[in-house]
PDB file of N, CA and C in Angstrom:
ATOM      1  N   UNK A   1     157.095 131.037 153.713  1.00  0.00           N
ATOM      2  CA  UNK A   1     156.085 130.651 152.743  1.00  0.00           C
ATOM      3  C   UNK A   1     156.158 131.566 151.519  1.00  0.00           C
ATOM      4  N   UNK A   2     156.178 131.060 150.237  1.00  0.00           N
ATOM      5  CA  UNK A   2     155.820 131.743 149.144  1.00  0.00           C
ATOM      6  C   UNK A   2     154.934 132.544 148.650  1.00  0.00           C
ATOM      7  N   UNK A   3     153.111 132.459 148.897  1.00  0.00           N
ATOM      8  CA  UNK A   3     152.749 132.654 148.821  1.00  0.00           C
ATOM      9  C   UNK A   3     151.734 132.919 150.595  1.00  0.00           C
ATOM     10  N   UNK A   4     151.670 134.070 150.775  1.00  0.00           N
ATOM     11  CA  UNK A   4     151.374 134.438 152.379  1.00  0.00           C
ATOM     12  C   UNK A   4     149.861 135.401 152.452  1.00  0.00           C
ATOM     13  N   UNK A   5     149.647 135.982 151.334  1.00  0.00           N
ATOM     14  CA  UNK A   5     148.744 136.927 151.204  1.00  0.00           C
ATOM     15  C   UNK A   5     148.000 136.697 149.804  1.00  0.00           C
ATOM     16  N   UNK A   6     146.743 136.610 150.147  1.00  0.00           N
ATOM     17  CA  UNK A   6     145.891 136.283 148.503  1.00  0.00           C
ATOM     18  C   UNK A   6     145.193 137.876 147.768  1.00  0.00           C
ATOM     19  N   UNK A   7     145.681 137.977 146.834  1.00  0.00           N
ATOM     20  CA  UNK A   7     145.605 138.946 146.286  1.00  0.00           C
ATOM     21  C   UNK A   7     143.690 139.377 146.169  1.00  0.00           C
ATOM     22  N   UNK A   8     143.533 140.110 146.139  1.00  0.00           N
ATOM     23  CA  UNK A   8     141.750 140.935 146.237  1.00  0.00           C
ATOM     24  C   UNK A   8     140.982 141.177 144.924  1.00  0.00           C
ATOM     25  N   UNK A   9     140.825 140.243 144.302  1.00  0.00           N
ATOM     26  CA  UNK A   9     140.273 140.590 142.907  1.00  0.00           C
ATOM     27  C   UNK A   9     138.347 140.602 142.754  1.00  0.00           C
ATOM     28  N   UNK A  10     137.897 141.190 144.053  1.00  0.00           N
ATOM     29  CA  UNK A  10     137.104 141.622 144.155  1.00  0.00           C
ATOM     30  C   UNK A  10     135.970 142.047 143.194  1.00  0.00           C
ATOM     31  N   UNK A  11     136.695 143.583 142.784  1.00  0.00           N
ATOM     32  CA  UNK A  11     136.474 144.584 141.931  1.00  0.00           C
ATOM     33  C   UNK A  11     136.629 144.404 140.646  1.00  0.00           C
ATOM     34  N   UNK A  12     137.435 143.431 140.327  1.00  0.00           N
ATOM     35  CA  UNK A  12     137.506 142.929 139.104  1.00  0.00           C
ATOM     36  C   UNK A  12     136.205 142.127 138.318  1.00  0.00           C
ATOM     37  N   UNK A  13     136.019 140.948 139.469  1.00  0.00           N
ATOM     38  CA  UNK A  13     134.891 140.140 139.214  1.00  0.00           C
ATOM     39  C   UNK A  13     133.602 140.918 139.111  1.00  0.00           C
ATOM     40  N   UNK A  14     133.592 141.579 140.325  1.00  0.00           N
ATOM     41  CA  UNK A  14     132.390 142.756 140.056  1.00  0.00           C
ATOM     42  C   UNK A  14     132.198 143.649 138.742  1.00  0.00           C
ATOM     43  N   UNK A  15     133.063 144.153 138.055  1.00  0.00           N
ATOM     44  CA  UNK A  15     132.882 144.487 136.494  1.00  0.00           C
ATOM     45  C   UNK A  15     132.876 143.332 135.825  1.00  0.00           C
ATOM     46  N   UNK A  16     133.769 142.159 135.519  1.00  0.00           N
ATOM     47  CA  UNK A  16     133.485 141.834 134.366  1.00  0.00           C
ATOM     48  C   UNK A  16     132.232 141.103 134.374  1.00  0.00           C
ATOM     49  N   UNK A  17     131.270 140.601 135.701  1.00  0.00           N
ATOM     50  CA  UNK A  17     129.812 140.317 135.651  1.00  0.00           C
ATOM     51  C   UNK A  17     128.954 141.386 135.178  1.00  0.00           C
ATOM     52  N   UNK A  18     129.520 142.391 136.152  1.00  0.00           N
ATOM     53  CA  UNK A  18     128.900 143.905 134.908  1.00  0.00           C
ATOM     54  C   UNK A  18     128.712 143.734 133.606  1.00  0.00           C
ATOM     55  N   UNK A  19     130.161 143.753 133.235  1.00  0.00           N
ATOM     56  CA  UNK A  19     129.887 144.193 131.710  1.00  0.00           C
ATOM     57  C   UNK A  19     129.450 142.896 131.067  1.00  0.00           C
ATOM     58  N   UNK A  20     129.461 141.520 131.124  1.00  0.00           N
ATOM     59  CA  UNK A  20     128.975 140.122 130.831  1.00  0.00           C
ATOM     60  C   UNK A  20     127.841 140.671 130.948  1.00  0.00           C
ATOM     61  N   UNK A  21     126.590 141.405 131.528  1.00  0.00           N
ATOM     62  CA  UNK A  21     125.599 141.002 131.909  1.00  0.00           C
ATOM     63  C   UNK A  21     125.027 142.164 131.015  1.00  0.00           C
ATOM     64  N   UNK A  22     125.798 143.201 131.001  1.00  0.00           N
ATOM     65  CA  UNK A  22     124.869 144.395 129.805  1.00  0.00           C
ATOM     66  C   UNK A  22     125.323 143.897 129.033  1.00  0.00           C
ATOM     67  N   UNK A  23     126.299 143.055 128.420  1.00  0.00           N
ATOM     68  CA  UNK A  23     126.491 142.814 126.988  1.00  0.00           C
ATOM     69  C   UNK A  23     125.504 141.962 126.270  1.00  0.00           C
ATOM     70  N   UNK A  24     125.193 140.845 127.124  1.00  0.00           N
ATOM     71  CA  UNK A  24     124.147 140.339 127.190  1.00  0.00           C
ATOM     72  C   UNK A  24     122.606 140.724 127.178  1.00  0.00           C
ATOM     73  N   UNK A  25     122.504 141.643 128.058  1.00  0.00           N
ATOM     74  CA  UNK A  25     121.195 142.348 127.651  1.00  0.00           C
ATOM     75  C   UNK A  25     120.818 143.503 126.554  1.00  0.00           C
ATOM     76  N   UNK A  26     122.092 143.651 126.026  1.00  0.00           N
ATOM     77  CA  UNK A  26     121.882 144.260 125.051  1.00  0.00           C
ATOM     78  C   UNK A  26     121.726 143.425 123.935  1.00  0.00           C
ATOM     79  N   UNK A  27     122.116 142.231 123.644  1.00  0.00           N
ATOM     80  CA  UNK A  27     122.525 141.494 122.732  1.00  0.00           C
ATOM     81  C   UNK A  27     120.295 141.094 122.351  1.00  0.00           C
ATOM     82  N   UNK A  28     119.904 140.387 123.747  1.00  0.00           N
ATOM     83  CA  UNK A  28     119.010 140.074 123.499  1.00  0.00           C
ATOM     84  C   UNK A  28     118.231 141.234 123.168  1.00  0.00           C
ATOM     85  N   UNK A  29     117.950 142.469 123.866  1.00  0.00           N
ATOM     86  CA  UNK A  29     117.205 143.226 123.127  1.00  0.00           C
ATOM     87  C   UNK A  29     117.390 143.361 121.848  1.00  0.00           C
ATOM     88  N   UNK A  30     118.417 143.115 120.997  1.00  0.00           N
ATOM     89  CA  UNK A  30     118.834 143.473 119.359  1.00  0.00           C
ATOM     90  C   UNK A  30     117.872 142.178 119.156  1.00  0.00           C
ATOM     91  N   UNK A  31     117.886 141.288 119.465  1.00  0.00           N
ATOM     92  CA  UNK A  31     117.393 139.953 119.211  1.00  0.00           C
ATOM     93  C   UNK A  31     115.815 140.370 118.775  1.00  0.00           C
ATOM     94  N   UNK A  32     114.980 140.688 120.301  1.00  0.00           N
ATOM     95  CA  UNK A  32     114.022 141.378 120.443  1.00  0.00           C
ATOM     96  C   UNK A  32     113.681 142.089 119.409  1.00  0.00           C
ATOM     97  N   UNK A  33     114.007 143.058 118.956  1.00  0.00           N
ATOM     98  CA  UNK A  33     114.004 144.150 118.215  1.00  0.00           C
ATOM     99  C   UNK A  33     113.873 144.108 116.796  1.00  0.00           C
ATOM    100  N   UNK A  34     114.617 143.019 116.297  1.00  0.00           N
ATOM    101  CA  UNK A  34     115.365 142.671 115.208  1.00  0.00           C
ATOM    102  C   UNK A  34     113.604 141.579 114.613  1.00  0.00           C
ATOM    103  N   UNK A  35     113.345 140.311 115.773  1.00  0.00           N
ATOM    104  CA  UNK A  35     112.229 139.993 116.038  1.00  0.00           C
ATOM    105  C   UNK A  35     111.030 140.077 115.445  1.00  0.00           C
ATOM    106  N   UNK A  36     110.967 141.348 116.320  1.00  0.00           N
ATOM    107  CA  UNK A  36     109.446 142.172 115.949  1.00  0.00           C
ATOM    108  C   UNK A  36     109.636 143.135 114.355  1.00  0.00           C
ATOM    109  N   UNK A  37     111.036 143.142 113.908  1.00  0.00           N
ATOM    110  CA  UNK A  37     110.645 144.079 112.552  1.00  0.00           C
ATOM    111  C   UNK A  37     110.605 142.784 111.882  1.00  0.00           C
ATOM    112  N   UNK A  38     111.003 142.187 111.903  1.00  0.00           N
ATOM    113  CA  UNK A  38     110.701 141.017 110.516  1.00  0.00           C
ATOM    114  C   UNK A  38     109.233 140.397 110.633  1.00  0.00           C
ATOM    115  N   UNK A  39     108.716 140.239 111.976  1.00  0.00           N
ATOM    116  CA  UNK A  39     107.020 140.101 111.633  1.00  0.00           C
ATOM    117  C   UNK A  39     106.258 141.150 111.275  1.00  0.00           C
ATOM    118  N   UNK A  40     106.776 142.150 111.469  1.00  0.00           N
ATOM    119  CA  UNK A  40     105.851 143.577 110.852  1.00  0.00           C
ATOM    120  C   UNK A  40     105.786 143.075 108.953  1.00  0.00           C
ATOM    121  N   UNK A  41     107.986 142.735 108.691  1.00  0.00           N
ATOM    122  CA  UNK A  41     107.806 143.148 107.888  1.00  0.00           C
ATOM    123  C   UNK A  41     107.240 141.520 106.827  1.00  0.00           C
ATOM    124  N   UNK A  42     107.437 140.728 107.565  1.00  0.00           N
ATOM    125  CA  UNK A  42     106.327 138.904 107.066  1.00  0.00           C
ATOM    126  C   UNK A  42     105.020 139.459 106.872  1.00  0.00           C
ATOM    127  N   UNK A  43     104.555 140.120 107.953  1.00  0.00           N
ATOM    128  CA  UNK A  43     102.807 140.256 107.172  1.00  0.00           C
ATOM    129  C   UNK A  43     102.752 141.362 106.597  1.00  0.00           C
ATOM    130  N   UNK A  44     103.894 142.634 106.341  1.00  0.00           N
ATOM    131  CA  UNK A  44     103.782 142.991 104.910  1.00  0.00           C
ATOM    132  C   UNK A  44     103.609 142.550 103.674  1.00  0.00           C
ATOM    133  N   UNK A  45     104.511 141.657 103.614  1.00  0.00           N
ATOM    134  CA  UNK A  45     104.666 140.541 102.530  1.00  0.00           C
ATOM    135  C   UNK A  45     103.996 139.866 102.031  1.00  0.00           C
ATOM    136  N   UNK A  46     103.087 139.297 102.995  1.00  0.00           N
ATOM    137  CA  UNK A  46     101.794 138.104 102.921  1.00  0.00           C
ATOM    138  C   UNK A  46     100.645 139.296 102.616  1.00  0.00           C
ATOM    139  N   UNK A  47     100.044 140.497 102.815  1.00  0.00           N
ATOM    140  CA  UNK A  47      99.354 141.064 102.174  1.00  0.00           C
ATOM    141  C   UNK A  47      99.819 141.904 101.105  1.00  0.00           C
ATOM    142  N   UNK A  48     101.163 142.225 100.818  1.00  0.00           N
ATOM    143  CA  UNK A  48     101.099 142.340  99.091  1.00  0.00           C
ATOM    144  C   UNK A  48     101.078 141.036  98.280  1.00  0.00           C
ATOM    145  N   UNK A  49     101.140 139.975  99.033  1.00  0.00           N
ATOM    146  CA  UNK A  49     100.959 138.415  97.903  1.00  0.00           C
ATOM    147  C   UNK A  49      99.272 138.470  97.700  1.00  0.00           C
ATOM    148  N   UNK A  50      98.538 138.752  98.694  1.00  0.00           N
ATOM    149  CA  UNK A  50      97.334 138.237  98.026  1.00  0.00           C
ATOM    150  C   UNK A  50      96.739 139.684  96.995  1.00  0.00           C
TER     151      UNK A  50
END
């Protein structure tokens, strides 16, 4: 047979869900973050208009 033994890529899958998954949670916290300064800085705005 050619193929007799399946190779163990285990450890592999286990990081790149790792790193998929902080990249991701980092991404949304910027989201988050990013978010909340532009409504700080919208009702800045709206009370220097009036």
């Amino acid at each position: 047979m050619l193929f007799q033994n399946t190779i163990d890529t285990t450890n592999y899958m286990i990081a790149g869900y790792t790193i998929f998954f902080s990249v991701i949670t980092i991404y949304v916290s910027s989201l988050i973050i990013r978010w909340k300064k532009a409504v700080v800085e919208l009702a800045t705005l709206e009370d220097l208009e009036n």
